[in-house]
C-alpha atoms as a PDB file:
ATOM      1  CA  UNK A   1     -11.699   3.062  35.974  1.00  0.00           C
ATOM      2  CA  UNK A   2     -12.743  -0.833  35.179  1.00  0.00           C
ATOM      3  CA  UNK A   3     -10.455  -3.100  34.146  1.00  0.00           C
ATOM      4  CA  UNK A   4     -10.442  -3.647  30.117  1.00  0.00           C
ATOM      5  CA  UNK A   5     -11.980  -6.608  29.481  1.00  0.00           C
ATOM      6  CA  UNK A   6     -10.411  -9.362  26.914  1.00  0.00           C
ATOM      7  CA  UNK A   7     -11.607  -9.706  23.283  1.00  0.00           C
ATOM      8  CA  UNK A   8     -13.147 -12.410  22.471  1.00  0.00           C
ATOM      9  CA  UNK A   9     -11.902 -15.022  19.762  1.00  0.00           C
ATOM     10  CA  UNK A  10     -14.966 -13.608  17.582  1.00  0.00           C
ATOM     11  CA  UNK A  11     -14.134 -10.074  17.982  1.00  0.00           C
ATOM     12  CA  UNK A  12      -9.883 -11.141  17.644  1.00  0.00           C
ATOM     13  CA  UNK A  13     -11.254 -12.493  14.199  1.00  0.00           C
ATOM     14  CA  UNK A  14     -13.144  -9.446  13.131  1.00  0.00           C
ATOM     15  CA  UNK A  15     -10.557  -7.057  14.325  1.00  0.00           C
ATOM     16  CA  UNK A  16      -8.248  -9.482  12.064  1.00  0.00           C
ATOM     17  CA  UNK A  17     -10.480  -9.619   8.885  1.00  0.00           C
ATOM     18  CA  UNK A  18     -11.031  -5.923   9.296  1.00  0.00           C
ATOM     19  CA  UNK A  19      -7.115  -5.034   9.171  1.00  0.00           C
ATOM     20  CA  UNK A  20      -7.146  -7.482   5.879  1.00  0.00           C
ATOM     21  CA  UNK A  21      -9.808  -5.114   4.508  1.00  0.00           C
ATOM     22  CA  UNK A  22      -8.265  -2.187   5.218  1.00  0.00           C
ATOM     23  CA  UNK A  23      -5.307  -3.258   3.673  1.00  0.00           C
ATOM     24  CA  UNK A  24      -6.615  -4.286   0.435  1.00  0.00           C
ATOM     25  CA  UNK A  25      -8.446  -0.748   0.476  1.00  0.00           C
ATOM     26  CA  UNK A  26      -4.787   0.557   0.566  1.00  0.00           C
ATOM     27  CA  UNK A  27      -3.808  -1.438  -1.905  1.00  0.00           C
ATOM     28  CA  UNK A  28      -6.750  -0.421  -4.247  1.00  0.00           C
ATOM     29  CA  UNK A  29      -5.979   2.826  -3.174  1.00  0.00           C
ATOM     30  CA  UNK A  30      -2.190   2.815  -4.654  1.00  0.00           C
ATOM     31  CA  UNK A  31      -3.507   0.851  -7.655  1.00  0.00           C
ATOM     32  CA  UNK A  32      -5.719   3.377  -8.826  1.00  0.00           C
ATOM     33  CA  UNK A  33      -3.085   6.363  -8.047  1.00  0.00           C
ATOM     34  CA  UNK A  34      -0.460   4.702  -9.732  1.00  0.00           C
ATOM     35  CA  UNK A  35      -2.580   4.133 -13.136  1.00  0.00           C
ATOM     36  CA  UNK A  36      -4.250   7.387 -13.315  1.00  0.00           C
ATOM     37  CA  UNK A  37      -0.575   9.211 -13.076  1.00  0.00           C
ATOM     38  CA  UNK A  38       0.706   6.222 -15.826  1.00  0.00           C
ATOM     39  CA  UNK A  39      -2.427   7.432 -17.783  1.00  0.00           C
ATOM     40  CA  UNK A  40      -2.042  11.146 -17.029  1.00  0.00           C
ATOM     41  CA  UNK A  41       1.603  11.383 -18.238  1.00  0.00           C
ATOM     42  CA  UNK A  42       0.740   8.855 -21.260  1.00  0.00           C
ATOM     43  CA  UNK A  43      -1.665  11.753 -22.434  1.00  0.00           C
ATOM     44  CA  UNK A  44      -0.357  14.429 -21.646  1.00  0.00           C
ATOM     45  CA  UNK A  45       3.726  14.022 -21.008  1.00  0.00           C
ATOM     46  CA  UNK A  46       4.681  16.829 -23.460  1.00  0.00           C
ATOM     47  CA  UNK A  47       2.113  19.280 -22.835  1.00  0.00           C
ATOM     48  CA  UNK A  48       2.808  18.674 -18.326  1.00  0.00           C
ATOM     49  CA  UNK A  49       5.031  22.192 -18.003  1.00  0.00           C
ATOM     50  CA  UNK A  50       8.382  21.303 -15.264  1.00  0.00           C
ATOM     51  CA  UNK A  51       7.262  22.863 -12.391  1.00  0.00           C
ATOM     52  CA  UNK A  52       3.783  20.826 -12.569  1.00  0.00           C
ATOM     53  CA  UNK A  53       5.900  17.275 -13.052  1.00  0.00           C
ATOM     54  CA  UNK A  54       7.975  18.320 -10.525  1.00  0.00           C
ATOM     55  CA  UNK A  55       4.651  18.965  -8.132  1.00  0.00           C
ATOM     56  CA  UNK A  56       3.009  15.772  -9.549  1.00  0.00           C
ATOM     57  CA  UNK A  57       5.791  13.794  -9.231  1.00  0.00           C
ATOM     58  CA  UNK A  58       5.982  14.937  -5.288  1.00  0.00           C
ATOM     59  CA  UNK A  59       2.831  14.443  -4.769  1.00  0.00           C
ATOM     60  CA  UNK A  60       2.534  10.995  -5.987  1.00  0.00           C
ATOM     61  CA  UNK A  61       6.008   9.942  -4.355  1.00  0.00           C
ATOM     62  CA  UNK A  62       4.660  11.243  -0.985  1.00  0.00           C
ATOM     63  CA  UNK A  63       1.206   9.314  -1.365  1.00  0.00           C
ATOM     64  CA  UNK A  64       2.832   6.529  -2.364  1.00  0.00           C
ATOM     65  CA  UNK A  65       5.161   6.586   0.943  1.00  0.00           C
ATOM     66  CA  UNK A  66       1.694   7.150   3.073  1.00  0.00           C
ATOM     67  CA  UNK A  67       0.089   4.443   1.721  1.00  0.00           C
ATOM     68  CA  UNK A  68       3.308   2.103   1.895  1.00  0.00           C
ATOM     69  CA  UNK A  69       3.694   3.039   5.775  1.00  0.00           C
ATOM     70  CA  UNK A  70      -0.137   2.891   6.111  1.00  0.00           C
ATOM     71  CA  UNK A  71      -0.091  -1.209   4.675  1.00  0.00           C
ATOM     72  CA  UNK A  72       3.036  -1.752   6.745  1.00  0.00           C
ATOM     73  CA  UNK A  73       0.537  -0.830  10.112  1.00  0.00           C
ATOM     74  CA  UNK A  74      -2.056  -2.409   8.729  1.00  0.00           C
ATOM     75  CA  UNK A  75       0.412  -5.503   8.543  1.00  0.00           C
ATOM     76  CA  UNK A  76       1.358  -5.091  11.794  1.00  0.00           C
ATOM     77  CA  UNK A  77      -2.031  -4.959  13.223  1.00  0.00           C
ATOM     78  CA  UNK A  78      -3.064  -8.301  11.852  1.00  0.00           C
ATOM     79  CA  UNK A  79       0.160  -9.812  13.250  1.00  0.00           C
ATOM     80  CA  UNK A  80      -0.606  -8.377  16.406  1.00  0.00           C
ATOM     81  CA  UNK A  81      -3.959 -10.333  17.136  1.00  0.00           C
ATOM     82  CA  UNK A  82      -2.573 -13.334  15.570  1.00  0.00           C
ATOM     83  CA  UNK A  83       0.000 -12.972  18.391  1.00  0.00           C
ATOM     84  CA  UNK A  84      -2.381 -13.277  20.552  1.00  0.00           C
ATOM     85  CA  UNK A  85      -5.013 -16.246  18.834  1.00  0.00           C
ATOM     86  CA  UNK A  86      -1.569 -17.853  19.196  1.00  0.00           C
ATOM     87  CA  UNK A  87      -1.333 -16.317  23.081  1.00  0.00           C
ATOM     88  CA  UNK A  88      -5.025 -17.724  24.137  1.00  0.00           C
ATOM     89  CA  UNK A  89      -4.517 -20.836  22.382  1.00  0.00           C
ATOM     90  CA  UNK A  90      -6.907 -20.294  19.388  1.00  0.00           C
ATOM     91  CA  UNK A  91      -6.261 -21.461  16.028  1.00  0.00           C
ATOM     92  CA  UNK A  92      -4.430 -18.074  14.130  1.00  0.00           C
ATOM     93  CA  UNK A  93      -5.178 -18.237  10.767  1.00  0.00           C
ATOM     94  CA  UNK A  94      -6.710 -21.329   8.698  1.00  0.00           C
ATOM     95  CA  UNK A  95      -3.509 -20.903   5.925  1.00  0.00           C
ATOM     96  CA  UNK A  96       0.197 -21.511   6.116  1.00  0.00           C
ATOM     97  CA  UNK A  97       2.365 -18.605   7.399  1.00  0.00           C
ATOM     98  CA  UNK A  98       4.474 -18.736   4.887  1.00  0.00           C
ATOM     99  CA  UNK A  99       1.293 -17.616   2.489  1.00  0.00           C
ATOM    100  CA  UNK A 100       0.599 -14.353   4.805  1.00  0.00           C
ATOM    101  CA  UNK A 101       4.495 -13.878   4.731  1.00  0.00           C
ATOM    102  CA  UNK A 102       4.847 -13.949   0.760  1.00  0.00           C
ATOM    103  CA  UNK A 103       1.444 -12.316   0.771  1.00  0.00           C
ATOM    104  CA  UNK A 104       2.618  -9.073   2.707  1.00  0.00           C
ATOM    105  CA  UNK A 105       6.500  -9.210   1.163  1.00  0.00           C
ATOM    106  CA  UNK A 106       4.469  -9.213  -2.494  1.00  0.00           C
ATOM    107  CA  UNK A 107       2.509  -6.346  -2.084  1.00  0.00           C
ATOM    108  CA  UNK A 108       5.299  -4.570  -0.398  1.00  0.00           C
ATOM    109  CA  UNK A 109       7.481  -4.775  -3.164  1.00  0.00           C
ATOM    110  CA  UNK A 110       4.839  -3.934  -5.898  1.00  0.00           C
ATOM    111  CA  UNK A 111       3.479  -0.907  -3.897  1.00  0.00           C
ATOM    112  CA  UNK A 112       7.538   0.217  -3.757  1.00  0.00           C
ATOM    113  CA  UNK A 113       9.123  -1.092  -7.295  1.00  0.00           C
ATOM    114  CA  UNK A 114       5.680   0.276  -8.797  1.00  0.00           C
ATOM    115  CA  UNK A 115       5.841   3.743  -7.301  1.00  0.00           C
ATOM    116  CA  UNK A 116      10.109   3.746  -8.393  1.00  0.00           C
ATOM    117  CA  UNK A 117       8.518   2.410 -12.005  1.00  0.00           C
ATOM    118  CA  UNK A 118       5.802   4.787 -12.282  1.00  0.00           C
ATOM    119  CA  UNK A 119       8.383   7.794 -10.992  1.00  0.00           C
ATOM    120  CA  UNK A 120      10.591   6.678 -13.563  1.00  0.00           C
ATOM    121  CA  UNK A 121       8.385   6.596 -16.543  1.00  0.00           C
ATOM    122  CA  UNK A 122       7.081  10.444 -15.642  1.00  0.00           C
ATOM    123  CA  UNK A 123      10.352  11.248 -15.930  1.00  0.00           C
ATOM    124  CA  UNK A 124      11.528   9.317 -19.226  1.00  0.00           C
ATOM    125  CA  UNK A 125       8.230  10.489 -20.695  1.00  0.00           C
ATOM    126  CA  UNK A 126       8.787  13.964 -19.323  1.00  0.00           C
ATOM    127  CA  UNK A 127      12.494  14.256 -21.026  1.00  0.00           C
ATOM    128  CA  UNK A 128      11.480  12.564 -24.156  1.00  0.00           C
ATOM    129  CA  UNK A 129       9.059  15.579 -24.231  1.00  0.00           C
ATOM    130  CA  UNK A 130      11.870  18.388 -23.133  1.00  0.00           C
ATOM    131  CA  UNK A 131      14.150  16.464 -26.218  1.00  0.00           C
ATOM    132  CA  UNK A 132      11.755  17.028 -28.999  1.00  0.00           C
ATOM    133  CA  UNK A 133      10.990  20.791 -28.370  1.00  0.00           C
END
């Protein structure tokens, strides 16, 4: 079997801008998720029966932790070939670190205090609807 050969500084790059895209995918992703079940339980919170908030409610939480663990690779992917830019002396990324680091901590805490936000407004809006029957 032949030796792998290196990536190039190009390819580094696209591999790079590719993990960015896929993580902004994610992101959109969650963003859309989170607003339909907002919408959803807007519409329809007293007419949603317990057992299907209970299922909907799972179901979201557990996309929501797929996605968050699916950015968090993505995350670590890009870091990865920055590592090594860095390794074969190439220039890593044309902004501050600091940026990608507030970047990344930013949408980590929206995609988890959004999904604990959403999760808790199913629920408020799901007893306010148990309360008036």
């Amino acid at each position: 079997m032949p030796a792998p050969e290196q990536m190039s500084m190009p390819q580094l790059y696209d591999v790079i801008y590719h993990a960015l895209a896929l993580g902004d995918s994610t992101l959109q992703i969650w963003t859309s998720f989170t607003f339909a079940v907002i919408v959803a339980v807007h519409l329809a919170g007293d007419r949603i029966g317990r057992s299907t908030y209970r299922l909907g409610s799972s179901l979201y939480a557990l996309l929501s932790l797929v996605l968050v663990l699916r950015y968090c690779g993505d995350a670590y992917q890009i870091l990865h070939y920055q590592k090594l830019l860095v390794e074969r002396r190439f220039e890593p990324w044309p902004v501050p670190d600091i940026l990608g680091v507030l970047i990344g901590v930013g949408t980590f805490t929206l995609m988890v205090g959004g999904t604990i936000g959403t999760l808790w407004f199913a629920r408020t809006s799901r007893s306010r609807a148990e309360e008036s029957t």
